[in-house]
C-alpha atoms as a PDB file:
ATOM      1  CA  UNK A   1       7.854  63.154  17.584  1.00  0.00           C
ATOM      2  CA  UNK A   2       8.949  62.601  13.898  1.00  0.00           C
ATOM      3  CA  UNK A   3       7.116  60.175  11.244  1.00  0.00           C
ATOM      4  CA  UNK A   4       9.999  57.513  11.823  1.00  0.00           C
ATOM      5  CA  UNK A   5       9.443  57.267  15.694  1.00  0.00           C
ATOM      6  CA  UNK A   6       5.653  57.382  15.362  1.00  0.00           C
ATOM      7  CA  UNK A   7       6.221  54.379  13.386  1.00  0.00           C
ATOM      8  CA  UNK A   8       8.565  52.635  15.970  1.00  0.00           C
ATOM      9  CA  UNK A   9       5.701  52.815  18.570  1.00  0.00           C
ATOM     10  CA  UNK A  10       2.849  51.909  16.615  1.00  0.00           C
ATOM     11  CA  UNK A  11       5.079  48.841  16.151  1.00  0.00           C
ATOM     12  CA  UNK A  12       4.872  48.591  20.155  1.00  0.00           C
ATOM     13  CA  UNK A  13       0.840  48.936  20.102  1.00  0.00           C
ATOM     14  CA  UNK A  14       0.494  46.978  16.839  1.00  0.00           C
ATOM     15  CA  UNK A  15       2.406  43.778  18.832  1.00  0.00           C
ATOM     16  CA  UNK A  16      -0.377  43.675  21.180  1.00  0.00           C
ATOM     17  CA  UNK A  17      -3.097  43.940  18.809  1.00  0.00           C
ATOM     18  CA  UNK A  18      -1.186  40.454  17.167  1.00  0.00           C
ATOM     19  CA  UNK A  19      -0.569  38.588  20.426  1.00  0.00           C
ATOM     20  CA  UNK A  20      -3.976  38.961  21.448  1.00  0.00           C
ATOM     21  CA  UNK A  21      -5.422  37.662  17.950  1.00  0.00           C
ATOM     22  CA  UNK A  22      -2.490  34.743  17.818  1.00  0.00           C
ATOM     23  CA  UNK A  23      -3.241  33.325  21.781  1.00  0.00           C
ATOM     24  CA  UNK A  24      -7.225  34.634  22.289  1.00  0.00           C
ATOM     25  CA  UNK A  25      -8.928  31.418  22.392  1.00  0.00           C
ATOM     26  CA  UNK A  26     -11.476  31.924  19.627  1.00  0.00           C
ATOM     27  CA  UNK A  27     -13.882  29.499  19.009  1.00  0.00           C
ATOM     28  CA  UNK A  28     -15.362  28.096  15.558  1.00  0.00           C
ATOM     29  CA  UNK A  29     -15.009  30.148  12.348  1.00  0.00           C
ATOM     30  CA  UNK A  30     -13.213  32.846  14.263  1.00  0.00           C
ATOM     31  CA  UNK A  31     -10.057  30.748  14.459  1.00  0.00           C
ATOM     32  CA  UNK A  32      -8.923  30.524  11.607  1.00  0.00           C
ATOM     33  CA  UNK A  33      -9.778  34.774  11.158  1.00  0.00           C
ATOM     34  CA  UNK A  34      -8.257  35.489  14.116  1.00  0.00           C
ATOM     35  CA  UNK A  35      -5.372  33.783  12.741  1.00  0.00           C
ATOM     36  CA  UNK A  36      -5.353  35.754   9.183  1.00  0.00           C
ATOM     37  CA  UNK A  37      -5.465  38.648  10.961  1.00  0.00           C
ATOM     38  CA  UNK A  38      -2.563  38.006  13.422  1.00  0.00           C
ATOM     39  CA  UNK A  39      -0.635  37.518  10.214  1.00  0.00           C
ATOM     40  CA  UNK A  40      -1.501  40.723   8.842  1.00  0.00           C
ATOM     41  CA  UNK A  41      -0.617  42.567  11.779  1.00  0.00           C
ATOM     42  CA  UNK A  42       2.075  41.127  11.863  1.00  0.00           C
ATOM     43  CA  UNK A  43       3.555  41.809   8.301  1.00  0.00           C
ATOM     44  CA  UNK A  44       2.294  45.779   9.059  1.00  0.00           C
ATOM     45  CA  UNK A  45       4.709  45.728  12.229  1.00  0.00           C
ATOM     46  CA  UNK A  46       7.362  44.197  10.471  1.00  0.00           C
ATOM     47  CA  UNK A  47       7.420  46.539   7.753  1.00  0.00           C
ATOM     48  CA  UNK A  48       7.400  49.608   9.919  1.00  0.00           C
ATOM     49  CA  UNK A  49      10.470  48.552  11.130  1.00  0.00           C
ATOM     50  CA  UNK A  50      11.135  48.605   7.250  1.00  0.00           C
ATOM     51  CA  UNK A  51       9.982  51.934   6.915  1.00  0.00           C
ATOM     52  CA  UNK A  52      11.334  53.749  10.290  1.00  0.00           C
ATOM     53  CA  UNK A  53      14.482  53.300   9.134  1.00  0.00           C
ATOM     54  CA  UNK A  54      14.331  54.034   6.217  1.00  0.00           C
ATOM     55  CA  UNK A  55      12.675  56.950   6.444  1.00  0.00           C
ATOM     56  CA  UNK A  56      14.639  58.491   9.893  1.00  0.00           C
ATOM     57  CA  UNK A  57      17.847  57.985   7.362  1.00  0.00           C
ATOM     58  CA  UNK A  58      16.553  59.430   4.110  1.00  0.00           C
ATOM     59  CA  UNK A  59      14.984  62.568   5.857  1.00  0.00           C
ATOM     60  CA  UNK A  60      17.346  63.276   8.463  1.00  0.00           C
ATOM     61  CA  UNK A  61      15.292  61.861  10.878  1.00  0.00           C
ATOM     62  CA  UNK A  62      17.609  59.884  13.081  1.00  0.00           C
ATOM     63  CA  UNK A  63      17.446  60.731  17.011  1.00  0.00           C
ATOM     64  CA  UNK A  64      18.591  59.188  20.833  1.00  0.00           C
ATOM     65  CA  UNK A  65      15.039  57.945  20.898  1.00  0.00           C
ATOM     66  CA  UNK A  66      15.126  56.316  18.273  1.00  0.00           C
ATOM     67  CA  UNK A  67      18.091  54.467  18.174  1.00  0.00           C
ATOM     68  CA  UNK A  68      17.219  53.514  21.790  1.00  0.00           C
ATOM     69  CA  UNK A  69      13.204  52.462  20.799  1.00  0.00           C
ATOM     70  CA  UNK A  70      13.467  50.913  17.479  1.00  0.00           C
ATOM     71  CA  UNK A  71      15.149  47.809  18.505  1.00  0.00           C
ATOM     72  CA  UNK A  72      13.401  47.817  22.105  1.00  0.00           C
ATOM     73  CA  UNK A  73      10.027  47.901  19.823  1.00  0.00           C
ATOM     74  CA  UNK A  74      11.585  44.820  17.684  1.00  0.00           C
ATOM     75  CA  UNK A  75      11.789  42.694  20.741  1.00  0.00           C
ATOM     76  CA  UNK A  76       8.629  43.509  21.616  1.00  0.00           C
ATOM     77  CA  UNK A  77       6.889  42.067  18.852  1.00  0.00           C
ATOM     78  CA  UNK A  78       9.761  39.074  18.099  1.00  0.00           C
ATOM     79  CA  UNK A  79       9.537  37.854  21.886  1.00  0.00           C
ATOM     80  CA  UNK A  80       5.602  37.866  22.174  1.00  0.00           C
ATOM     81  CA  UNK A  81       5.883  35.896  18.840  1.00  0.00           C
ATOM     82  CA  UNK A  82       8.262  33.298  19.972  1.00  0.00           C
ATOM     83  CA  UNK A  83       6.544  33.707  23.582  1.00  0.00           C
ATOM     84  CA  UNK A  84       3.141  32.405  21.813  1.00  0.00           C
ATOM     85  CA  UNK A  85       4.576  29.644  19.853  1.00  0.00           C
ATOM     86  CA  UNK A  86       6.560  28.523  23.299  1.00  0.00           C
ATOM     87  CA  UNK A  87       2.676  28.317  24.482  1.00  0.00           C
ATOM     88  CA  UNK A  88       1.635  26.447  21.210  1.00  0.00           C
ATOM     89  CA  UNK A  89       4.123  24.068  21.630  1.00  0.00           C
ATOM     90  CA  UNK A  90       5.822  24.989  18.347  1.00  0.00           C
ATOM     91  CA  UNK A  91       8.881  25.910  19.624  1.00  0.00           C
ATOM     92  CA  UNK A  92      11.302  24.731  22.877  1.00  0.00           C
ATOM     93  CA  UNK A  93      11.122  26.515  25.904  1.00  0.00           C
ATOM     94  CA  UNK A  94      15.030  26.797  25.946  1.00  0.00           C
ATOM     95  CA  UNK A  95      15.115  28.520  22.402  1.00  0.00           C
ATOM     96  CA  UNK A  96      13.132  31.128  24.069  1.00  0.00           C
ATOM     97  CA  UNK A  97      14.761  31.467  27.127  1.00  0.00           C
ATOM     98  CA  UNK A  98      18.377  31.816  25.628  1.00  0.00           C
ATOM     99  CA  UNK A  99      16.699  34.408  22.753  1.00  0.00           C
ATOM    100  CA  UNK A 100      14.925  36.731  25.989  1.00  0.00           C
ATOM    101  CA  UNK A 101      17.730  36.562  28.068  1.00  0.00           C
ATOM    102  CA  UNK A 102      20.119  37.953  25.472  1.00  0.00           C
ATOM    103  CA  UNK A 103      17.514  40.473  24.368  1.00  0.00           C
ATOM    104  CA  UNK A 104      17.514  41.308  28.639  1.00  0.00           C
ATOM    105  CA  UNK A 105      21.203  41.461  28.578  1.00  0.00           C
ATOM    106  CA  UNK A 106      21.579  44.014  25.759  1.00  0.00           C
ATOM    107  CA  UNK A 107      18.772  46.160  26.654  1.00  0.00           C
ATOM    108  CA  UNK A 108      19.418  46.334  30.381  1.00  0.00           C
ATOM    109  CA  UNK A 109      23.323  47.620  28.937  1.00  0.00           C
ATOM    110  CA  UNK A 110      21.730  50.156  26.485  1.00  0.00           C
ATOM    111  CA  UNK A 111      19.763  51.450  29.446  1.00  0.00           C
ATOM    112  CA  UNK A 112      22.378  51.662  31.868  1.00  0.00           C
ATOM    113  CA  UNK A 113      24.475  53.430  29.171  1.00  0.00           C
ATOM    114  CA  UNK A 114      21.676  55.547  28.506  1.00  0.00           C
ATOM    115  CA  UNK A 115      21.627  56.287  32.330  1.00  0.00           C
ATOM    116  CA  UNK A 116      25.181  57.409  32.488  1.00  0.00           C
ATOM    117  CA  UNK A 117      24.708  59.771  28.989  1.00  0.00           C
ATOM    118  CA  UNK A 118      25.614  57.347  26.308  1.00  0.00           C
ATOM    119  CA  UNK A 119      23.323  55.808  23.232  1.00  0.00           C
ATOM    120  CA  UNK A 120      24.566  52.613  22.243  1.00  0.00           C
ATOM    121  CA  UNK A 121      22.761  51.978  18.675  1.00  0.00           C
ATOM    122  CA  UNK A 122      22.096  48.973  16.880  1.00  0.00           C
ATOM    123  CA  UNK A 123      24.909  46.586  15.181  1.00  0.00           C
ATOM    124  CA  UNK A 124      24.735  45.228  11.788  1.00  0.00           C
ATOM    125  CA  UNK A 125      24.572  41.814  13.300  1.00  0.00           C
ATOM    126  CA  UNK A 126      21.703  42.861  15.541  1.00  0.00           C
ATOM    127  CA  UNK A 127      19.837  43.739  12.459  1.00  0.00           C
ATOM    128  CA  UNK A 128      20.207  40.747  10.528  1.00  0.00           C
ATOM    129  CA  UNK A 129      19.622  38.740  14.094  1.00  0.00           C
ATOM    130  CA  UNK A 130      15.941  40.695  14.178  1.00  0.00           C
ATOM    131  CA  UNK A 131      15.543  40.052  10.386  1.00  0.00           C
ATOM    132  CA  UNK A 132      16.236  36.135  10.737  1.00  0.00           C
ATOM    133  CA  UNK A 133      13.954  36.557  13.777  1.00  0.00           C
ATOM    134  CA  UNK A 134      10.775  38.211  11.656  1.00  0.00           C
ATOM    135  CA  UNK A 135      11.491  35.476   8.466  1.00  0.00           C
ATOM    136  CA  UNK A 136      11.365  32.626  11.100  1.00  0.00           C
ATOM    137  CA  UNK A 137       7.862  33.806  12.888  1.00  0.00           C
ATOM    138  CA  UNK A 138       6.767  34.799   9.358  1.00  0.00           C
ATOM    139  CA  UNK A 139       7.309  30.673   8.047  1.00  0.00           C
ATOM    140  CA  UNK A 140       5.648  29.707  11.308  1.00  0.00           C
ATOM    141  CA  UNK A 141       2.682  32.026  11.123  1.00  0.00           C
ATOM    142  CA  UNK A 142       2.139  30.539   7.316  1.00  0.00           C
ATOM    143  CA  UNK A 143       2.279  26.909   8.921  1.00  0.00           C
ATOM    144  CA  UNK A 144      -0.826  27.751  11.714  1.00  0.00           C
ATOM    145  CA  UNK A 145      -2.819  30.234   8.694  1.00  0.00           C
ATOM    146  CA  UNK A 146      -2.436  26.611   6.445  1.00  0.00           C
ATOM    147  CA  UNK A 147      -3.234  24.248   8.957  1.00  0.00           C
ATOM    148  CA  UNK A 148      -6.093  25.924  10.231  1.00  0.00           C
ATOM    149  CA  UNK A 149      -7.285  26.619   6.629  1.00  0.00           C
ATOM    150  CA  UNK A 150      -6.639  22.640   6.022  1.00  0.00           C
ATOM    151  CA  UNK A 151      -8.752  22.088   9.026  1.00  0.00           C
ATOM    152  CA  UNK A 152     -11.609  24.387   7.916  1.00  0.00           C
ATOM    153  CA  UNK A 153     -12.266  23.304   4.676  1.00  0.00           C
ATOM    154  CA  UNK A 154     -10.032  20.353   3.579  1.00  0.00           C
ATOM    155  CA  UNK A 155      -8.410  17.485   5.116  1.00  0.00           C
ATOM    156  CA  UNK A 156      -5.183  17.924   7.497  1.00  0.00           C
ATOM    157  CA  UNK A 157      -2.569  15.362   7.073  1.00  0.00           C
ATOM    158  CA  UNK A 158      -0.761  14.593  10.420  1.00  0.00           C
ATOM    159  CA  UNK A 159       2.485  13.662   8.125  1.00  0.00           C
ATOM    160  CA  UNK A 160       3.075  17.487   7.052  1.00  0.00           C
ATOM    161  CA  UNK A 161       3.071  18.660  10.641  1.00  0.00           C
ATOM    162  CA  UNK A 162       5.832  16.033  11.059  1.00  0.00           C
ATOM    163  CA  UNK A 163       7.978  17.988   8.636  1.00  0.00           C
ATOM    164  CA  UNK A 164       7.086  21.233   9.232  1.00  0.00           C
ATOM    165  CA  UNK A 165       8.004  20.827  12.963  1.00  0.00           C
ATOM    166  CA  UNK A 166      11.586  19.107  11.903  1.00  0.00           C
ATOM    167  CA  UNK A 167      11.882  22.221   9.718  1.00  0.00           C
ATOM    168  CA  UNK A 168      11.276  24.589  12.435  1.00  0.00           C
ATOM    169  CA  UNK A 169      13.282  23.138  15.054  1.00  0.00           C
ATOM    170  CA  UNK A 170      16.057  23.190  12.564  1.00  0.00           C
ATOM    171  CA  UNK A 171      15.575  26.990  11.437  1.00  0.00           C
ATOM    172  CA  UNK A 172      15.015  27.833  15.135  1.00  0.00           C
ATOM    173  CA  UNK A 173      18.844  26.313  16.056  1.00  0.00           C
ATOM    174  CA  UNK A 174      20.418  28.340  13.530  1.00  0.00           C
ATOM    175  CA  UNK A 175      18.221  31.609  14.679  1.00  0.00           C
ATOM    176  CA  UNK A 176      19.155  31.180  18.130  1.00  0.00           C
ATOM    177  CA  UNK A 177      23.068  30.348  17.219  1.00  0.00           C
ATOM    178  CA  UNK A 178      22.505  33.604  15.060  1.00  0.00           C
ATOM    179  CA  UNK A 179      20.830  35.511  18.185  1.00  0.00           C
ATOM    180  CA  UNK A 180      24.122  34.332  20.483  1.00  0.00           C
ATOM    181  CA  UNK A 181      26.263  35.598  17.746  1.00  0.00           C
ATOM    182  CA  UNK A 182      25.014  39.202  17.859  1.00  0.00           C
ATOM    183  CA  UNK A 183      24.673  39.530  21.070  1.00  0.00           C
ATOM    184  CA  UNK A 184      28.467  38.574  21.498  1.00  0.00           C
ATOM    185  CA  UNK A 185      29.429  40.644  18.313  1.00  0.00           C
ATOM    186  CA  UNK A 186      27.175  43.877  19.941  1.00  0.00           C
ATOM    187  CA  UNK A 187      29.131  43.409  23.295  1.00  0.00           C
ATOM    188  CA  UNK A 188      32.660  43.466  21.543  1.00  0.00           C
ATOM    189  CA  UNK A 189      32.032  45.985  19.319  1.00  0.00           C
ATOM    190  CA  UNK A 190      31.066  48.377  22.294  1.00  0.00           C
ATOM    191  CA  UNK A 191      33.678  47.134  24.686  1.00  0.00           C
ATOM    192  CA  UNK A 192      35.669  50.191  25.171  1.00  0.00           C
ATOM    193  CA  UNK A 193      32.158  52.193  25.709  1.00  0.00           C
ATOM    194  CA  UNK A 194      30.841  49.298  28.254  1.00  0.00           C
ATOM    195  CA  UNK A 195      34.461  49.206  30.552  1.00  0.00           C
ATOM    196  CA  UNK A 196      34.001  53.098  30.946  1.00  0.00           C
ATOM    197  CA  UNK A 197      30.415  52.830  32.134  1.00  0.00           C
END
């Protein structure tokens, strides 16, 4: 296994390592830690997806696995994200369920075309889908790091909640119209592979 797929799954392991420091339910001090540190795992998976790529294309490095477990270990670590903030209550349930089932949908047709001998890589629009995806959880994980920092040591001001929710619910429609799009796009793009599966 090459430095660029070693990287892929230590995004997989790295994801669990995050979801259990975001959802654990800590008590006192730890809180707000285990939140800092959920946020630092998080920006180390997220820029091993960075560096995977970038490395598997600069060395030669590309291969069938891959193409097929780079964007499986994406949704990995973007759905237990969105999964946790579901649980939160930061984001609605049917954002999540319309961004899971189209990650289902894709991945259940890039295994199936696996099965039958065929590697069906990532589109351009998946890729800025996952990046939208990462900036999104990234904002949010900044809003629970703040308030919980507010809480600690300062005052917390109901009001900014207000706005910050507003603000996510609006970024959150345009990630999910963005998550449709791709999925659609991916779909077209590898029509003539998917009728001769």
């Amino acid at each position: 296994m090459n430095i660029a797929n070693k990287l892929t799954m230590l995004r997989i392991v790295l994801s669990f390592f995050f979801i259990f420091f975001l959802s654990f339910p800590f008590q006192g001090a730890w809180v707000l830690w285990a939140k800092v540190i959920s946020m630092i795992i998080f920006i180390l998976a997220a820029l091993s997806d960075f560096f995977d790529g970038m490395i598997a294309q600069k060395r030669n490095m590309v291969t069938d696995f891959g193409r097929l477990m780079d964007p499986i270990a994406d949704k990995i670590l973007v759905l237990s994200a969105f999964a946790a903030f579901v649980q939160m209550q930061i984001i609605d349930a049917w954002m999540f369920v319309i961004i899971v089932s189209r990650e289902i949908l894709i991945t259940s047709l890039r295994l199936f075309a696996l099965n039958k001998g065929k590697v069906l890589s990532a589109t351009r629009a998946g890729k800025h889908k996952t990046f939208s995806q990462m900036l999104v959880i990234f904002a949010i994980l900044s809003f629970i790091v703040l308030k919980e920092v507010k809480l600690s040591y300062f005052t917390w001001n109901p009001g900014w909640e207000k706005i910050f929710r507003q603000g996510i619910y609006v970024v959150m429609i345009a990630t999910v119209a963005l998550t449709l799009y791709s999925g659609l796009s991916y779909l077209w793009q590898n029509r003539k592979v998917i009728t001769r599966l």
